[in-house]
Protein backbone atom coordinates (compact mmCIF):
# COMPACT_ATOMS: atom_id res chain seq x y z
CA UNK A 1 1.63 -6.18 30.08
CA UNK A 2 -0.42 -8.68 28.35
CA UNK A 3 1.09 -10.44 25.03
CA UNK A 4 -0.24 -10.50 21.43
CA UNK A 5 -3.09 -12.77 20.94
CA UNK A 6 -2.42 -14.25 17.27
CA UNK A 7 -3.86 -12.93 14.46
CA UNK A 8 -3.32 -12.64 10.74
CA UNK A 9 -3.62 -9.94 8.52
CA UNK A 10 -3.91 -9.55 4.41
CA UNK A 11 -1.48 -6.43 2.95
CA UNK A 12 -2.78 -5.81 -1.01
CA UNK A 13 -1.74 -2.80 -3.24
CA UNK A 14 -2.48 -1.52 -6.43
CA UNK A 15 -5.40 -3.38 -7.77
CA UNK A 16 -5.48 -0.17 -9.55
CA UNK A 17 -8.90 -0.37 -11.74
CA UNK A 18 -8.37 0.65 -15.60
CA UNK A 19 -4.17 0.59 -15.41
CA UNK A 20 -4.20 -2.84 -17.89
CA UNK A 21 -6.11 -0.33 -20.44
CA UNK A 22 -3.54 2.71 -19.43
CA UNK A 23 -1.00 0.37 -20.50
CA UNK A 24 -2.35 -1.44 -23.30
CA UNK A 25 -2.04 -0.80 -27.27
CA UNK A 26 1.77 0.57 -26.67
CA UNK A 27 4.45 0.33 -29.91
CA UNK A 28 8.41 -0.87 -28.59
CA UNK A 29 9.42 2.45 -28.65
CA UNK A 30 6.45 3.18 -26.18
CA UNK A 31 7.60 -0.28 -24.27
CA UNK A 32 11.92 1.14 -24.21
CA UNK A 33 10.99 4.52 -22.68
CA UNK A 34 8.69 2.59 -19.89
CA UNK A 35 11.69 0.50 -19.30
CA UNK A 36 14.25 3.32 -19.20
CA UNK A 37 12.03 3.91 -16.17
CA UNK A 38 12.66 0.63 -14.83
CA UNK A 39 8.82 -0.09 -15.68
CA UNK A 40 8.44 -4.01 -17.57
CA UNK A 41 5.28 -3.33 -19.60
CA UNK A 42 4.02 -5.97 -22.06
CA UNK A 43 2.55 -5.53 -25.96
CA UNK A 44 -1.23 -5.74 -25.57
CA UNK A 45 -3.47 -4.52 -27.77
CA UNK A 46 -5.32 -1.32 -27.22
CA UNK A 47 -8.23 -2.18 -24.42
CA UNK A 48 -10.70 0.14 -22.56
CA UNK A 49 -11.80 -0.05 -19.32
CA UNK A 50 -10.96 -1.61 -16.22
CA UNK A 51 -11.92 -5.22 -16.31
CA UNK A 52 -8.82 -6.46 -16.49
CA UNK A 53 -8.09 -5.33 -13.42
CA UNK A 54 -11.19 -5.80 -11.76
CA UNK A 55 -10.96 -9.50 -12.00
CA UNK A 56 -7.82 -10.00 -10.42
CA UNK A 57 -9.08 -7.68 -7.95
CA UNK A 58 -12.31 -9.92 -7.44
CA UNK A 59 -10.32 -12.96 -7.00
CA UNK A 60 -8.07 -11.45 -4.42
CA UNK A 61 -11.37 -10.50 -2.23
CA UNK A 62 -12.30 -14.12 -2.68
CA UNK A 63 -8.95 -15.51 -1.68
CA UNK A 64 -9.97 -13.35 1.16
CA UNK A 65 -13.18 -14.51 1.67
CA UNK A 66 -12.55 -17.93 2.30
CA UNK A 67 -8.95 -17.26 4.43
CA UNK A 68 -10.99 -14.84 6.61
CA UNK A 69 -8.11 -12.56 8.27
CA UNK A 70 -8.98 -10.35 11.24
CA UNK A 71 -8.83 -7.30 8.62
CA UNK A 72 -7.41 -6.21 4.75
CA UNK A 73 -5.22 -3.13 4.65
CA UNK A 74 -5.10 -1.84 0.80
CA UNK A 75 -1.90 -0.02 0.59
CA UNK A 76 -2.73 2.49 -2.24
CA UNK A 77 -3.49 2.81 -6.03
CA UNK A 78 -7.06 1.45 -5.89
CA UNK A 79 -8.23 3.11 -9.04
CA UNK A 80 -6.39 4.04 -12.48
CA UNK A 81 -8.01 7.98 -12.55
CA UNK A 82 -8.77 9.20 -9.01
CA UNK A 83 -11.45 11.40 -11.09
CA UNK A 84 -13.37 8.32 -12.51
CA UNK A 85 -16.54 7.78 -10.34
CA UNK A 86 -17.04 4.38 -12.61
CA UNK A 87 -13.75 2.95 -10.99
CA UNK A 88 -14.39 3.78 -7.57
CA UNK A 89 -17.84 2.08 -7.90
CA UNK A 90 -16.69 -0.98 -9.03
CA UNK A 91 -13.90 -0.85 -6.33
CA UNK A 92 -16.59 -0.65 -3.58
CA UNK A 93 -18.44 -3.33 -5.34
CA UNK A 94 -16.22 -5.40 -5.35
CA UNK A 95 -14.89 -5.23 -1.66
CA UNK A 96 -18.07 -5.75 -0.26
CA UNK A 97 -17.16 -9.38 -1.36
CA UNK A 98 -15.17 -9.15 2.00
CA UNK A 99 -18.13 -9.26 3.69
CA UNK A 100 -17.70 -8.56 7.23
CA UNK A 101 -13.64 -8.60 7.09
CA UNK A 102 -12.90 -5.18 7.72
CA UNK A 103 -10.76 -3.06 4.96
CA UNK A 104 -8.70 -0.36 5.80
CA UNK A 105 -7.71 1.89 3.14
CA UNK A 106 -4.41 3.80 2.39
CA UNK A 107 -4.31 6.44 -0.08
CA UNK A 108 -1.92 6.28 -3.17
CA UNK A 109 -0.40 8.54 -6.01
CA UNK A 110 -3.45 7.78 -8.20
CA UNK A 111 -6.03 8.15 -5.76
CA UNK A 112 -5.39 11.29 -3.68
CA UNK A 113 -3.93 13.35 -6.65
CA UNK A 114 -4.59 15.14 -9.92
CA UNK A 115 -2.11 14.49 -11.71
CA UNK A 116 -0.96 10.77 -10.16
CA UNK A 117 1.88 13.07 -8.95
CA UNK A 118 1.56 15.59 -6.28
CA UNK A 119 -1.20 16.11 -4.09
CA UNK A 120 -3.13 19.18 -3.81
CA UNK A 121 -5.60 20.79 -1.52
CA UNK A 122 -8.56 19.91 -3.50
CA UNK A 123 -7.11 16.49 -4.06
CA UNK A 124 -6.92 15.69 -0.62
CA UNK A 125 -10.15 17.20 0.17
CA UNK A 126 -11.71 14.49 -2.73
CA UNK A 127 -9.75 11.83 -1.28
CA UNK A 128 -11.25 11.97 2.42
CA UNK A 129 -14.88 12.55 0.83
CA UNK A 130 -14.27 9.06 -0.87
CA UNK A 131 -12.57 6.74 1.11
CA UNK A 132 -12.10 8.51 4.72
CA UNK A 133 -8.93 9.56 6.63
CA UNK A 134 -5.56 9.89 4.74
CA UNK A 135 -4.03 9.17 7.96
CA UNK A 136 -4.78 7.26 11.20
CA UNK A 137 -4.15 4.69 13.72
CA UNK A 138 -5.71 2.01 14.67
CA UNK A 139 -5.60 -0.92 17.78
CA UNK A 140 -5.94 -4.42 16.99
CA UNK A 141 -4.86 -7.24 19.52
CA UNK A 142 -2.33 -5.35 21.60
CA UNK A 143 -0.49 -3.60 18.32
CA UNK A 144 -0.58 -0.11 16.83
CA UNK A 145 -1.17 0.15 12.96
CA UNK A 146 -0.21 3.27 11.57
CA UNK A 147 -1.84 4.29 8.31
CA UNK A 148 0.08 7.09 6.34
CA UNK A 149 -0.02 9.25 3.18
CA UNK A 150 3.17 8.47 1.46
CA UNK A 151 2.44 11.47 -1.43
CA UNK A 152 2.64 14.10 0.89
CA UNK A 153 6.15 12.45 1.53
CA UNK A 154 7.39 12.06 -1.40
CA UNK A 155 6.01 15.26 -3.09
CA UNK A 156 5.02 17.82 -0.23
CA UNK A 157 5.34 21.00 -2.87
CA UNK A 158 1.69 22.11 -2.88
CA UNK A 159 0.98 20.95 0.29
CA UNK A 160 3.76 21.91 2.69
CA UNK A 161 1.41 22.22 5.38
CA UNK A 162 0.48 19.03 5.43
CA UNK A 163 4.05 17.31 5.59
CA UNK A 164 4.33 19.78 8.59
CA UNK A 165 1.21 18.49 9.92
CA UNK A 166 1.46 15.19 9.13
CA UNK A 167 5.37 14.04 10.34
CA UNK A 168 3.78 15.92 13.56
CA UNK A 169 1.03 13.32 13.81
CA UNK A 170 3.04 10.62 13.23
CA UNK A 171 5.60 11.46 16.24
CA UNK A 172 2.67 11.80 18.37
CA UNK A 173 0.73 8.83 17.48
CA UNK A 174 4.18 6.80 17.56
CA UNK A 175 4.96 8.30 20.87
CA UNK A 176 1.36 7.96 22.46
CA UNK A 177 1.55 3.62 21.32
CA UNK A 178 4.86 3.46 22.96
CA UNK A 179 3.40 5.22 26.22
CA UNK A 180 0.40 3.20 26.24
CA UNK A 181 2.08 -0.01 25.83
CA UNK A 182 1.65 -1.30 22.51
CA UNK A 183 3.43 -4.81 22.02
CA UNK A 184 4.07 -3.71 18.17
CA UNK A 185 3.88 -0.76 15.92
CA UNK A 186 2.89 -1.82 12.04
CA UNK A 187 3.01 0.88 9.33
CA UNK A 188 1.23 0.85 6.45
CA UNK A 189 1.79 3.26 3.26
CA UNK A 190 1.74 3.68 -0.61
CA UNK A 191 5.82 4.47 -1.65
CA UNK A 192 8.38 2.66 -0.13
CA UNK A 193 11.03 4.24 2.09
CA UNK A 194 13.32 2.42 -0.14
CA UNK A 195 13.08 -0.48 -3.04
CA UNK A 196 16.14 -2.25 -1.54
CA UNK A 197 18.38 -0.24 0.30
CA UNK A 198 18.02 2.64 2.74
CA UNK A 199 20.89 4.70 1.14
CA UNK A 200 19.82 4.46 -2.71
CA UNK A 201 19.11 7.13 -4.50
CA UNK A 202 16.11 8.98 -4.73
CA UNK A 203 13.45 7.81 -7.51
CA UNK A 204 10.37 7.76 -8.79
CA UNK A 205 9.40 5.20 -6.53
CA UNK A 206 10.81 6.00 -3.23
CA UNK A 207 11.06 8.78 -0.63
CA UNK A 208 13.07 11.50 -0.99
CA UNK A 209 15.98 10.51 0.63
CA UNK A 210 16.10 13.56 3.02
CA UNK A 211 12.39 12.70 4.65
CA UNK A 212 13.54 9.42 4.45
CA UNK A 213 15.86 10.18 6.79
CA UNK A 214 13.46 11.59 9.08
CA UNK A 215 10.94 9.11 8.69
CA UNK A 216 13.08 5.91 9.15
CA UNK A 217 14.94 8.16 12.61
CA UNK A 218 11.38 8.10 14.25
CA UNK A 219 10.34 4.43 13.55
CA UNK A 220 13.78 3.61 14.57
CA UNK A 221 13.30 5.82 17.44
CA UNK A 222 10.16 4.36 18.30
CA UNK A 223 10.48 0.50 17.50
CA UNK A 224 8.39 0.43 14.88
CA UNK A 225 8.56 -3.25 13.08
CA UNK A 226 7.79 -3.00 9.97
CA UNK A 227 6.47 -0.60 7.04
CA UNK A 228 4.75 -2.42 4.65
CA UNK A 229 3.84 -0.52 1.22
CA UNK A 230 3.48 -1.12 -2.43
CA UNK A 231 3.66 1.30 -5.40
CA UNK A 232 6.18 -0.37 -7.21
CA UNK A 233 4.53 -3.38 -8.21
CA UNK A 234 6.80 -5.86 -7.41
CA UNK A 235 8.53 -7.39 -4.16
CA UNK A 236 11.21 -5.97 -2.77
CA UNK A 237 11.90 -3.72 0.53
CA UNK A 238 14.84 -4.69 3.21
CA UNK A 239 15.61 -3.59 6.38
CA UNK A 240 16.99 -0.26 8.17
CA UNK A 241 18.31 -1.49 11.72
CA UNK A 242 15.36 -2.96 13.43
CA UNK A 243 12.52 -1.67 10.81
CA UNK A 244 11.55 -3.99 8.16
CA UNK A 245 10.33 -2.38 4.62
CA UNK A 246 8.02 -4.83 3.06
CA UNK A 247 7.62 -3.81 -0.34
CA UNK A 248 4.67 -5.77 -2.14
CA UNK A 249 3.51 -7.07 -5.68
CA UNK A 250 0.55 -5.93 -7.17
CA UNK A 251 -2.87 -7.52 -6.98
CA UNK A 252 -3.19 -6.00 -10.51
CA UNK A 253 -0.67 -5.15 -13.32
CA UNK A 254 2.71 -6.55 -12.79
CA UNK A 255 5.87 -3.83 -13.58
CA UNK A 256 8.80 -6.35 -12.61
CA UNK A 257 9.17 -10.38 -12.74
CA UNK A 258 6.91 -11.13 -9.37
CA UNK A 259 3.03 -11.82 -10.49
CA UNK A 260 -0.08 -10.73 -9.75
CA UNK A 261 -1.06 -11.60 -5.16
CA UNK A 262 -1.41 -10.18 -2.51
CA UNK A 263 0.70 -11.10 1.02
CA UNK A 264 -0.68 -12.74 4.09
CA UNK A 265 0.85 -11.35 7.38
CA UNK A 266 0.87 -13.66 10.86
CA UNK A 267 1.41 -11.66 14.17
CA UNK A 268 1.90 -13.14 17.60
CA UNK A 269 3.68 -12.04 20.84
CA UNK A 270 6.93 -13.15 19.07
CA UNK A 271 6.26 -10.54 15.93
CA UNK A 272 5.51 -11.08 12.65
CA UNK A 273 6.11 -13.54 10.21
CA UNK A 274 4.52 -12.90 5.93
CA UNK A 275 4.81 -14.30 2.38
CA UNK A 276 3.84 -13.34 -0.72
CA UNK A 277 0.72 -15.38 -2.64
CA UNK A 278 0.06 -15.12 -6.24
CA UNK A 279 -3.44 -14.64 -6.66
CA UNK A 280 -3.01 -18.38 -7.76
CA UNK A 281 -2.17 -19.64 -4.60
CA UNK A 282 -4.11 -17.29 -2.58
CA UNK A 283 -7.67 -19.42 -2.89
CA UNK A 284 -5.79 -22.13 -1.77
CA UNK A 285 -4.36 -20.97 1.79
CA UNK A 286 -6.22 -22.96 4.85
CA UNK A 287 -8.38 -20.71 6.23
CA UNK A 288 -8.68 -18.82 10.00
CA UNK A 289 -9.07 -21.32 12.47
């Protein structure tokens, strides 16, 4: 069996287009009930649109740019409104600043549902029209990335079928990369498993903790190394067993203490190794030899 050729990877989340304006002009009773919810929002005044975001979004694709990884995996919450067709054209725009670094995309709460809640049929069916796949694998340099849709996790109720279909898929695909040989398995998704422990209690922003369950027994089962996601906009994550959860900070609006980056991931035939970059440190890492 041949070993991992080195390679490095960039994880982002949430550059979420028009959430600075979703979260602007609030009062401090607004600002208590956000943070009830464990959500730090800051006094702004009332703004519209979505450049906010978008620059932090176009500096992260420049940081990119110039470190040149093999690929970009965006881990969810690309736009604001999944129904705005003005967000998800400035999106585009703005990642064809990657050039010819490939991006994969991973669907999040705002993107492949209605309500930035649960997912629907016709949400889903908008979703793949957009921005492909909800879920796939793909090979790069001897490893197995695994690309899933964390809302049908965490909120299956309109779409049963699809957690059916979908934990299904994910058995398979984890059980055809071991077969074939795979050196690593990498996960990518929108909600974390957990924030910080395996065992804590279910939230807004993790899984349920009964597909939890499920979901950490396979990639136990199956060696997967680590699930890295976002959604929570801030760091965080830990580790069940052998599987990491790597939990990352926005590339746009900051709920919790860690600021606006993205996080740069090394693999190798010893595994993986990442850190965190503000978006003002990110221009400034060496780039791909």
């Amino acid at each position: 069996m041949s070993g991992v050729e080195p390679f490095r990877f960039l994880f982002m989340a949430d550059c979420q287009l028009g959430c600075y304006a979703s979260f602007s002009g609030m009062n401090e009773a607004d600002i208590a009930r956000f943070a009830a919810r464990n959500m730090r929002v800051r006094m702004a005044p009332r703004t519209e649109g979505y450049e906010w975001d978008a620059e932090r979004y176009r500096r992260a694709v420049a940081a990119a740019a110039k470190i040149r990884p093999d690929f970009v995996a965006m881990g969810g919450d690309m736009v604001d409104d999944a129904s705005s067709v003005e967000q998800r054209e400035a999106l585009m725009q703005i990642t064809a600043g990657l050039g010819t670094i490939p991006m994969h995309w991973v669907p999040g709460n705002h993107d492949v549902t209605e309500d930035t809640l649960v997912p629907t049929s016709s949400s889903l069916a908008r979703y793949r029209a957009t921005f492909g796949p909800d879920h796939y694998t793909f090979e790069h340099r001897g490893v197995t990335f695994i690309v899933t849709n964390t809302s049908v996790w965490q909120h299956p109720e309109k779409v049963g079928e699809e957690w059916d279909a979908q934990i299904g898929a994910l058995e398979s695909e984890l059980r055809s990369a071991r077969a074939g040989g795979t050196r690593q398995i990498i996960a990518f998704g929108h909600h974390p498993l957990f924030t910080q422990a395996p065992d804590e209690p279910d939230d807004y922003w993790n899984i349920p903790i009964e597909r939890r369950r499920a979901i950490l027994g396979l990639f136990g089962t199956y060696g997967v190394r680590a699930f890295f996601c976002g959604h929570w906009h801030r760091n965080g994550g830990g580790w069940d067993g052998g599987v990491e959860i790597v939990v990352t900070g926005p590339v746009g609006y900051p709920l919790g203490e860690d600021p606006s980056g993205f996080r740069i991931v090394e693999v190798d035939d010893a595994g993986l190794r990442h850190e965190y970059l503000p978006l003002t440190e990110g221009d400034r890492w060496p780039a791909n030899p």
